[in-house]
PDB file of N, CA and C in Angstrom:
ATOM      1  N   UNK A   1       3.592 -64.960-188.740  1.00  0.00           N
ATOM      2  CA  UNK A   1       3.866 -65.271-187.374  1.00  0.00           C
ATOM      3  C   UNK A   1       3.441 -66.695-187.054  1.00  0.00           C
ATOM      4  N   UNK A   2       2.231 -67.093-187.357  1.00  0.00           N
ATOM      5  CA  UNK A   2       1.899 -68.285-186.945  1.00  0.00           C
ATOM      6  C   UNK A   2       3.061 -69.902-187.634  1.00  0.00           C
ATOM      7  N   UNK A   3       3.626 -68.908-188.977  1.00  0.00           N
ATOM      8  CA  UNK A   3       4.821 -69.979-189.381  1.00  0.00           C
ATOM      9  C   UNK A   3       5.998 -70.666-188.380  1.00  0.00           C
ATOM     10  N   UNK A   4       6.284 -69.536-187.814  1.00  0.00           N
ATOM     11  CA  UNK A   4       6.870 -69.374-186.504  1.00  0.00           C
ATOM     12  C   UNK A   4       6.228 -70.089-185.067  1.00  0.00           C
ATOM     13  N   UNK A   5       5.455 -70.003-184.750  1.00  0.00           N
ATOM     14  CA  UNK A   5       4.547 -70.451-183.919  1.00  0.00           C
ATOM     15  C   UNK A   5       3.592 -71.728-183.473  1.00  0.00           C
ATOM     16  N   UNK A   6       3.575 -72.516-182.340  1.00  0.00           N
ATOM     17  CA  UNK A   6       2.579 -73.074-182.687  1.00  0.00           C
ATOM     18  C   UNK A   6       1.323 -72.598-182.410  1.00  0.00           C
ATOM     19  N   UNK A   7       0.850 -71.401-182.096  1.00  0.00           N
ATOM     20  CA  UNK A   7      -0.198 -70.737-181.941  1.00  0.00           C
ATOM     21  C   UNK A   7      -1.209 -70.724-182.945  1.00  0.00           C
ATOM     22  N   UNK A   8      -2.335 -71.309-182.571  1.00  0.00           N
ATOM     23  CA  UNK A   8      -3.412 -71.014-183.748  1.00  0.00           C
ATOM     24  C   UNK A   8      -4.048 -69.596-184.348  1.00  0.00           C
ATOM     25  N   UNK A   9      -3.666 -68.317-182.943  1.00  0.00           N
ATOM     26  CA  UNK A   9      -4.669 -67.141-183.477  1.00  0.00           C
ATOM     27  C   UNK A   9      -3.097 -66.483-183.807  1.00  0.00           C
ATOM     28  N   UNK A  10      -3.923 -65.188-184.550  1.00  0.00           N
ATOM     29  CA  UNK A  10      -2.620 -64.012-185.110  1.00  0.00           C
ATOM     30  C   UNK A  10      -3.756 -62.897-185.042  1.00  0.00           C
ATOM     31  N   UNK A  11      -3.700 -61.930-184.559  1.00  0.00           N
ATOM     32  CA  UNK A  11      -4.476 -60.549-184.830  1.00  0.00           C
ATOM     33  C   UNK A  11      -3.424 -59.556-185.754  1.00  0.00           C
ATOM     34  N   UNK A  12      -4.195 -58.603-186.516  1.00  0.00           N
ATOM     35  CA  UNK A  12      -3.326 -58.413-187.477  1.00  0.00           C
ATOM     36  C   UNK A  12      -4.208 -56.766-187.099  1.00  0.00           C
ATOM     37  N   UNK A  13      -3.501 -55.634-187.271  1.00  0.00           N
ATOM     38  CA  UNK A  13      -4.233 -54.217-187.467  1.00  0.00           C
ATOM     39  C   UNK A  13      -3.361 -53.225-188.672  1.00  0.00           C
ATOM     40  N   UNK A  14      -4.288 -52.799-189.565  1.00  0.00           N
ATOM     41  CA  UNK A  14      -3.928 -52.279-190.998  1.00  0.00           C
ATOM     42  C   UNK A  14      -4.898 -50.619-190.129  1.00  0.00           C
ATOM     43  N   UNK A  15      -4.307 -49.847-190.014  1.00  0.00           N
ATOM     44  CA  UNK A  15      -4.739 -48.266-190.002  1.00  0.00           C
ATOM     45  C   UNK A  15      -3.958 -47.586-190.915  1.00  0.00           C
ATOM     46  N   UNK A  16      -4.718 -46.306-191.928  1.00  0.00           N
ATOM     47  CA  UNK A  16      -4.254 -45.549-192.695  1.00  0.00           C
ATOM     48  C   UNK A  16      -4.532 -44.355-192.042  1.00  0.00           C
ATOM     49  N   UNK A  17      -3.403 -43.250-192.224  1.00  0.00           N
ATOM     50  CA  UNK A  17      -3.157 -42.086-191.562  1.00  0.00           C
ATOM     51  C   UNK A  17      -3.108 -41.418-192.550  1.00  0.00           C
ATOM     52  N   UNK A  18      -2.675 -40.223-192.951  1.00  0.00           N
ATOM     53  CA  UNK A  18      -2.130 -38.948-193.176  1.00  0.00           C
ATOM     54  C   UNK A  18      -0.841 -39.239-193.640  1.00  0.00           C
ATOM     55  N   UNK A  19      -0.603 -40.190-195.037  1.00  0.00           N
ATOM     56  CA  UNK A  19       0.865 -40.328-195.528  1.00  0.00           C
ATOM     57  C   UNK A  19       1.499 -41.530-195.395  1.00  0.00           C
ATOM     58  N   UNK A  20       0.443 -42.003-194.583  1.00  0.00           N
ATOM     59  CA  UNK A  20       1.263 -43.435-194.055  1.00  0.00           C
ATOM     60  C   UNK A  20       0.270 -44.294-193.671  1.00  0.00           C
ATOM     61  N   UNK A  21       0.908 -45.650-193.632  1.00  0.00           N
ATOM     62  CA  UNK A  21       0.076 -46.894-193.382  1.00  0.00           C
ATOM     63  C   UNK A  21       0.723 -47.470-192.083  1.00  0.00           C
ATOM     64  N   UNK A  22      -0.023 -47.780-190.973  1.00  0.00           N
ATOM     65  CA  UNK A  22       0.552 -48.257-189.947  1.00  0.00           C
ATOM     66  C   UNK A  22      -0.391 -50.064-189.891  1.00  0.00           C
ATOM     67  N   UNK A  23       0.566 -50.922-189.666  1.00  0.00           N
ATOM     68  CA  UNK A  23       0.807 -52.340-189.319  1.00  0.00           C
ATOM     69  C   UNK A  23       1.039 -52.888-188.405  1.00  0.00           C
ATOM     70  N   UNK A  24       0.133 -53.725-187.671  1.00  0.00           N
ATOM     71  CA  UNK A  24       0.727 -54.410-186.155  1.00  0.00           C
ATOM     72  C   UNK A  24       0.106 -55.303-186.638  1.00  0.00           C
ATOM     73  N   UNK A  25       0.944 -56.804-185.910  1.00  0.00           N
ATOM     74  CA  UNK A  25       0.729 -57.950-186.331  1.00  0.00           C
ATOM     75  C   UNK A  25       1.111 -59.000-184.894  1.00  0.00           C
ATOM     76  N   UNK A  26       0.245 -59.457-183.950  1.00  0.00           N
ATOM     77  CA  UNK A  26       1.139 -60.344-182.784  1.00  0.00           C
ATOM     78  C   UNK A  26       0.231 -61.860-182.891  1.00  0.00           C
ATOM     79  N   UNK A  27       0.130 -62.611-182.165  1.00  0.00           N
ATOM     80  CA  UNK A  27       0.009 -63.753-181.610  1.00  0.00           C
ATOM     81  C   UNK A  27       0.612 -64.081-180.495  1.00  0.00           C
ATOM     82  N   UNK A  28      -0.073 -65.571-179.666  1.00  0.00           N
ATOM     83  CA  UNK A  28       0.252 -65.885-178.414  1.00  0.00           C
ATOM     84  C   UNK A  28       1.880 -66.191-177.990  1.00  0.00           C
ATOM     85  N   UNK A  29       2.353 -65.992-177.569  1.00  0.00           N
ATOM     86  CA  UNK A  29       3.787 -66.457-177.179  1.00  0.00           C
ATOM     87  C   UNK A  29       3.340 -67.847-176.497  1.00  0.00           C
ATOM     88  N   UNK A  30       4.063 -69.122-177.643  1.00  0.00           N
ATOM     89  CA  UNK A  30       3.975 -70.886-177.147  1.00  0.00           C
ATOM     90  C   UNK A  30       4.869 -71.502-176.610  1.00  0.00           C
ATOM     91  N   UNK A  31       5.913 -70.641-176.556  1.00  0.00           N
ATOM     92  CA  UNK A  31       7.349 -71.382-176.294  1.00  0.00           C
ATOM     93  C   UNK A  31       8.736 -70.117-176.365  1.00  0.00           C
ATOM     94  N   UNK A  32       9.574 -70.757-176.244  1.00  0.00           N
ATOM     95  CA  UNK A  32      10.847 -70.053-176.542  1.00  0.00           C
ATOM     96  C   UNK A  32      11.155 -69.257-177.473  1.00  0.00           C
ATOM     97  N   UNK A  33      11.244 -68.423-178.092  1.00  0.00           N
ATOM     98  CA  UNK A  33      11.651 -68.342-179.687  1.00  0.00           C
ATOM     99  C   UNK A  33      12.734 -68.353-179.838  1.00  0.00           C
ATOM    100  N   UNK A  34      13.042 -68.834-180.925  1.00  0.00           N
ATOM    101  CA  UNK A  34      14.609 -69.734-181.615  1.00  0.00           C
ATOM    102  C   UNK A  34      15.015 -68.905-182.829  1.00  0.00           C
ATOM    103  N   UNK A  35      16.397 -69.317-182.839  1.00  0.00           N
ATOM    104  CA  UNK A  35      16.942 -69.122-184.713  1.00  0.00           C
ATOM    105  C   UNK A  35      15.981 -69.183-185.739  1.00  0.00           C
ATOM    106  N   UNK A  36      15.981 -68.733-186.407  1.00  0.00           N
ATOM    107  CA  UNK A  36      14.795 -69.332-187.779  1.00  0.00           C
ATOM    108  C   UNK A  36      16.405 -69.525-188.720  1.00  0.00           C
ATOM    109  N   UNK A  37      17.352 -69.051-188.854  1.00  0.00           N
ATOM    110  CA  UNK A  37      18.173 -68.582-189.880  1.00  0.00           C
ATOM    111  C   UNK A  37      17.627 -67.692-191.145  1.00  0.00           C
ATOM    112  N   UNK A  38      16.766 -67.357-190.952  1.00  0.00           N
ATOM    113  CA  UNK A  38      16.462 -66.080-192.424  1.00  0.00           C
ATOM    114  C   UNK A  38      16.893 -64.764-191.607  1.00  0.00           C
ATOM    115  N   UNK A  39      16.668 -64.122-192.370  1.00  0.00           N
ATOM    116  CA  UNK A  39      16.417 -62.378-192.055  1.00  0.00           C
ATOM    117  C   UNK A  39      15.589 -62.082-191.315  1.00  0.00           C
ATOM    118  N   UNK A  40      14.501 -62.505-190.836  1.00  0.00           N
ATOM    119  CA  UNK A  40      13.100 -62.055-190.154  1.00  0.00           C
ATOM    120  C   UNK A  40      13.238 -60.719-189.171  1.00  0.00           C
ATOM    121  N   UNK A  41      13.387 -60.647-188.035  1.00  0.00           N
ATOM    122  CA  UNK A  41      12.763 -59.196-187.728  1.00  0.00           C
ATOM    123  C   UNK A  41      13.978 -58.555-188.092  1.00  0.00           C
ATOM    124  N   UNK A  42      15.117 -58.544-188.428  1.00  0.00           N
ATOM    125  CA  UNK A  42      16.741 -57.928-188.649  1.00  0.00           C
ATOM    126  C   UNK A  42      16.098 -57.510-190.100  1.00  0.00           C
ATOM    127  N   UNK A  43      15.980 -58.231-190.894  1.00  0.00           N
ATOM    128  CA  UNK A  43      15.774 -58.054-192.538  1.00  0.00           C
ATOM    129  C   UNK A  43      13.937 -57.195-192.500  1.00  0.00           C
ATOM    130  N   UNK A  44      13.043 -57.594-191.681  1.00  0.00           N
ATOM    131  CA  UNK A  44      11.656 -56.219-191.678  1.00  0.00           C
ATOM    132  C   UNK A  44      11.962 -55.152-191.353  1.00  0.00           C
ATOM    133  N   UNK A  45      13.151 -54.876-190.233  1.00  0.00           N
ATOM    134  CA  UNK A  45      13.423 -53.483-189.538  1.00  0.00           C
ATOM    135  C   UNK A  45      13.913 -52.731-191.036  1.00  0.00           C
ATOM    136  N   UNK A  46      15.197 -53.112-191.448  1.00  0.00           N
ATOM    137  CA  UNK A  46      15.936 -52.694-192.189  1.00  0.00           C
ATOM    138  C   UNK A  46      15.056 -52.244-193.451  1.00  0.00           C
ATOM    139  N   UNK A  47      14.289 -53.411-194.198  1.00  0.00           N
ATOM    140  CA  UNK A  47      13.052 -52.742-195.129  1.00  0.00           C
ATOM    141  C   UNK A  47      12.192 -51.680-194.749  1.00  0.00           C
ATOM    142  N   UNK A  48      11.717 -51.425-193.345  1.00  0.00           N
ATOM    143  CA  UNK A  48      11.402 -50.733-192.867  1.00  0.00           C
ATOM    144  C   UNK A  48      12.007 -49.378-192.367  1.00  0.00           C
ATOM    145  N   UNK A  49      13.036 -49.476-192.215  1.00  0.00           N
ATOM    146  CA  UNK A  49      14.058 -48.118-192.164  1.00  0.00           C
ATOM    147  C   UNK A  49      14.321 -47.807-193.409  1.00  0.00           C
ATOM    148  N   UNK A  50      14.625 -48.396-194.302  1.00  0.00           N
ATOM    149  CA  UNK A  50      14.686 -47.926-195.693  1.00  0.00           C
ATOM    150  C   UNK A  50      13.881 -47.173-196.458  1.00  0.00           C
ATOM    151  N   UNK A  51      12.671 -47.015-196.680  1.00  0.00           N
ATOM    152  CA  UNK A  51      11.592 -46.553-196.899  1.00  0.00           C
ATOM    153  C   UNK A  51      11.309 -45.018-195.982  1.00  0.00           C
ATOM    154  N   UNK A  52      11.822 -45.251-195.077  1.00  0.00           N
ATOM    155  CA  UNK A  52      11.201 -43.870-194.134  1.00  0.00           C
ATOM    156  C   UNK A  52      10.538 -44.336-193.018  1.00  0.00           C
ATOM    157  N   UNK A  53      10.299 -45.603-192.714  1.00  0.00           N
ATOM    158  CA  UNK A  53       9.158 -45.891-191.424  1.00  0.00           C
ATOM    159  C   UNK A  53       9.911 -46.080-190.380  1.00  0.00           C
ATOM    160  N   UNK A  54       9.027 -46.755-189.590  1.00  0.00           N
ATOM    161  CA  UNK A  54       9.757 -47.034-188.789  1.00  0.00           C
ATOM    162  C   UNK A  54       9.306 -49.009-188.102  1.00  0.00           C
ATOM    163  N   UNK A  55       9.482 -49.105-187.196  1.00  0.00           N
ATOM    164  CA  UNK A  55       9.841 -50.835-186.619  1.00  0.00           C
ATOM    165  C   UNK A  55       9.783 -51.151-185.504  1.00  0.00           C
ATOM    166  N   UNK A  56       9.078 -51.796-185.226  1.00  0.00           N
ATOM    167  CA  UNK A  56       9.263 -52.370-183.222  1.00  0.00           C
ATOM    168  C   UNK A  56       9.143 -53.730-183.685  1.00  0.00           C
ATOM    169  N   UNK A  57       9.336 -54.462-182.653  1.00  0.00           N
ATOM    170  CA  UNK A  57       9.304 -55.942-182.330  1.00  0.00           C
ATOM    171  C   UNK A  57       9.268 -56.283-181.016  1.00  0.00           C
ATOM    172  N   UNK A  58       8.686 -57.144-180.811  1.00  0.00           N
ATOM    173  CA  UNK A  58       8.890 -57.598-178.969  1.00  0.00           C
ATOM    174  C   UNK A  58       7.544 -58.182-178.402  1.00  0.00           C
ATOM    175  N   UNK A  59       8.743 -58.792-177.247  1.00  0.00           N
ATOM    176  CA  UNK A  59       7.352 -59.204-176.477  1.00  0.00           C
ATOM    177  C   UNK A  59       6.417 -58.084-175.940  1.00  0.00           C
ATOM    178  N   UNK A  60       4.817 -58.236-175.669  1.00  0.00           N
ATOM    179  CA  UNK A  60       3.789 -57.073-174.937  1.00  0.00           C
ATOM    180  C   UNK A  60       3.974 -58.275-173.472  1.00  0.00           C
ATOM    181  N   UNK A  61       3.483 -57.169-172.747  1.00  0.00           N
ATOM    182  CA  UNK A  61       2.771 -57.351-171.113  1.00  0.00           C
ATOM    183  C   UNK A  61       1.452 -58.351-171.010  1.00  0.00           C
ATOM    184  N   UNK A  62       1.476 -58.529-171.968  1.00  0.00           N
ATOM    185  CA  UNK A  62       0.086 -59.550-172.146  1.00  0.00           C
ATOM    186  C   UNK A  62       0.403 -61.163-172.789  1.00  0.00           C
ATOM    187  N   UNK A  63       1.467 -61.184-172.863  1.00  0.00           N
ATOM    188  CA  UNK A  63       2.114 -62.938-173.239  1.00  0.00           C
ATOM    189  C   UNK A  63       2.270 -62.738-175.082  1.00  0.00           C
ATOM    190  N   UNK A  64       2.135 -61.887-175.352  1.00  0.00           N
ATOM    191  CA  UNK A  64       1.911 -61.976-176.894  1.00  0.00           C
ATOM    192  C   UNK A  64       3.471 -61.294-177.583  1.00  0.00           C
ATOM    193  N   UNK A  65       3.561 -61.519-178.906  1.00  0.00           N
ATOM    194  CA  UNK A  65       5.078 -61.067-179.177  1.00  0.00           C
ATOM    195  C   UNK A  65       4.477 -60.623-180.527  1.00  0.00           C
ATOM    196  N   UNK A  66       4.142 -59.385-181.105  1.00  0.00           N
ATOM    197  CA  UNK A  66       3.845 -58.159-181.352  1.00  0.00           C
ATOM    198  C   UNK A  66       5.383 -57.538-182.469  1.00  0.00           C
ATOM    199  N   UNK A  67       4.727 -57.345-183.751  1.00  0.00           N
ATOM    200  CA  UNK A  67       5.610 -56.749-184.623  1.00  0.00           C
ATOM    201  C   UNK A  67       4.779 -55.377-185.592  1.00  0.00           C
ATOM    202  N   UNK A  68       5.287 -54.269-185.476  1.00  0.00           N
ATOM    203  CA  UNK A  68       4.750 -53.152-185.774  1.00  0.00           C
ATOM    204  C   UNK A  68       5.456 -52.392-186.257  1.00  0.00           C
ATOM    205  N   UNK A  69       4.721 -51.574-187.762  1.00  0.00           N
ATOM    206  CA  UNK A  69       5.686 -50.843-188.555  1.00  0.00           C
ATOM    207  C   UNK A  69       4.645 -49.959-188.876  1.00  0.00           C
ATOM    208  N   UNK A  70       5.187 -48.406-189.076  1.00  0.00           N
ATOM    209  CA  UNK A  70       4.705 -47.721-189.765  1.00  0.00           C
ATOM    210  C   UNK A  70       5.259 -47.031-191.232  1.00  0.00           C
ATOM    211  N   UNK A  71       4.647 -47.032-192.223  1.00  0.00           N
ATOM    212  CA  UNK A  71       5.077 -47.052-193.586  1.00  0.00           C
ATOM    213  C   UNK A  71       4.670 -45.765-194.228  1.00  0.00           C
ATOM    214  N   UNK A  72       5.242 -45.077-194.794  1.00  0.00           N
ATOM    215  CA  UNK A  72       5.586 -43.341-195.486  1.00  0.00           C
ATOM    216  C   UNK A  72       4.447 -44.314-196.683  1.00  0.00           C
ATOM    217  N   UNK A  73       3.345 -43.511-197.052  1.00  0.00           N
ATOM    218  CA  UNK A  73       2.975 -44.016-198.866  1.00  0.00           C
ATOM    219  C   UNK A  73       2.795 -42.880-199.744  1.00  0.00           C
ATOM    220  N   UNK A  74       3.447 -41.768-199.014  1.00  0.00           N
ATOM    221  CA  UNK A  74       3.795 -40.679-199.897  1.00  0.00           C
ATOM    222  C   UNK A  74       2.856 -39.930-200.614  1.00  0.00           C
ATOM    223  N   UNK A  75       1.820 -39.654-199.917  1.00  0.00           N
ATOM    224  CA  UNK A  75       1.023 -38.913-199.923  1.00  0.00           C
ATOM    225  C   UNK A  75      -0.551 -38.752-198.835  1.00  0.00           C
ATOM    226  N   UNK A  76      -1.120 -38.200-198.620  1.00  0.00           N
ATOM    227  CA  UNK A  76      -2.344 -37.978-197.943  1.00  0.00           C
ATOM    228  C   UNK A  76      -3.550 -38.518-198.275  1.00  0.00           C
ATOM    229  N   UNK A  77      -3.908 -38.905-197.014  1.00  0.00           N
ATOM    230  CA  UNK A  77      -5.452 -39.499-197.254  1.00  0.00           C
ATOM    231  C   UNK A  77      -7.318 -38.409-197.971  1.00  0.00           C
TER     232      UNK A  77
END
């Protein structure tokens, strides 16, 4: 995110569940966000649907723009 960004912070949260690994990842919203031309959240969703998880993206209520997946690892904690 911060590649993207000119924001200096990124908070990042790694929780393991019952089968699965859940991921949230945001930083400050600095500006507009633009084209990158890669795959970015189109090409994470899709890796992410593929597998079994699932995908959000977006701006939060708090100025920050927030990307979150939860991931199947196929078995129990």
């Amino acid at each position: 995110m911060l590649r993207h960004s000119t924001a200096k912070e990124v908070s990042v949260m790694i929780r393991y569940a019952d089968g699965a690994v859940e991921v949230a990842v945001s930083n400050p919203v600095t500006g507009v966000p633009g084209e990158s031309g890669g795959s970015g959240i189109a090409g994470m969703r899709q890796r992410a649907l593929d597998v079994g998880g699932t995908f959000a993206a977006g701006f939060t209520g708090d100025g920050r723009f927030e990307v979150r997946a939860t991931l199947p690892t196929g078995g129990t904690r």
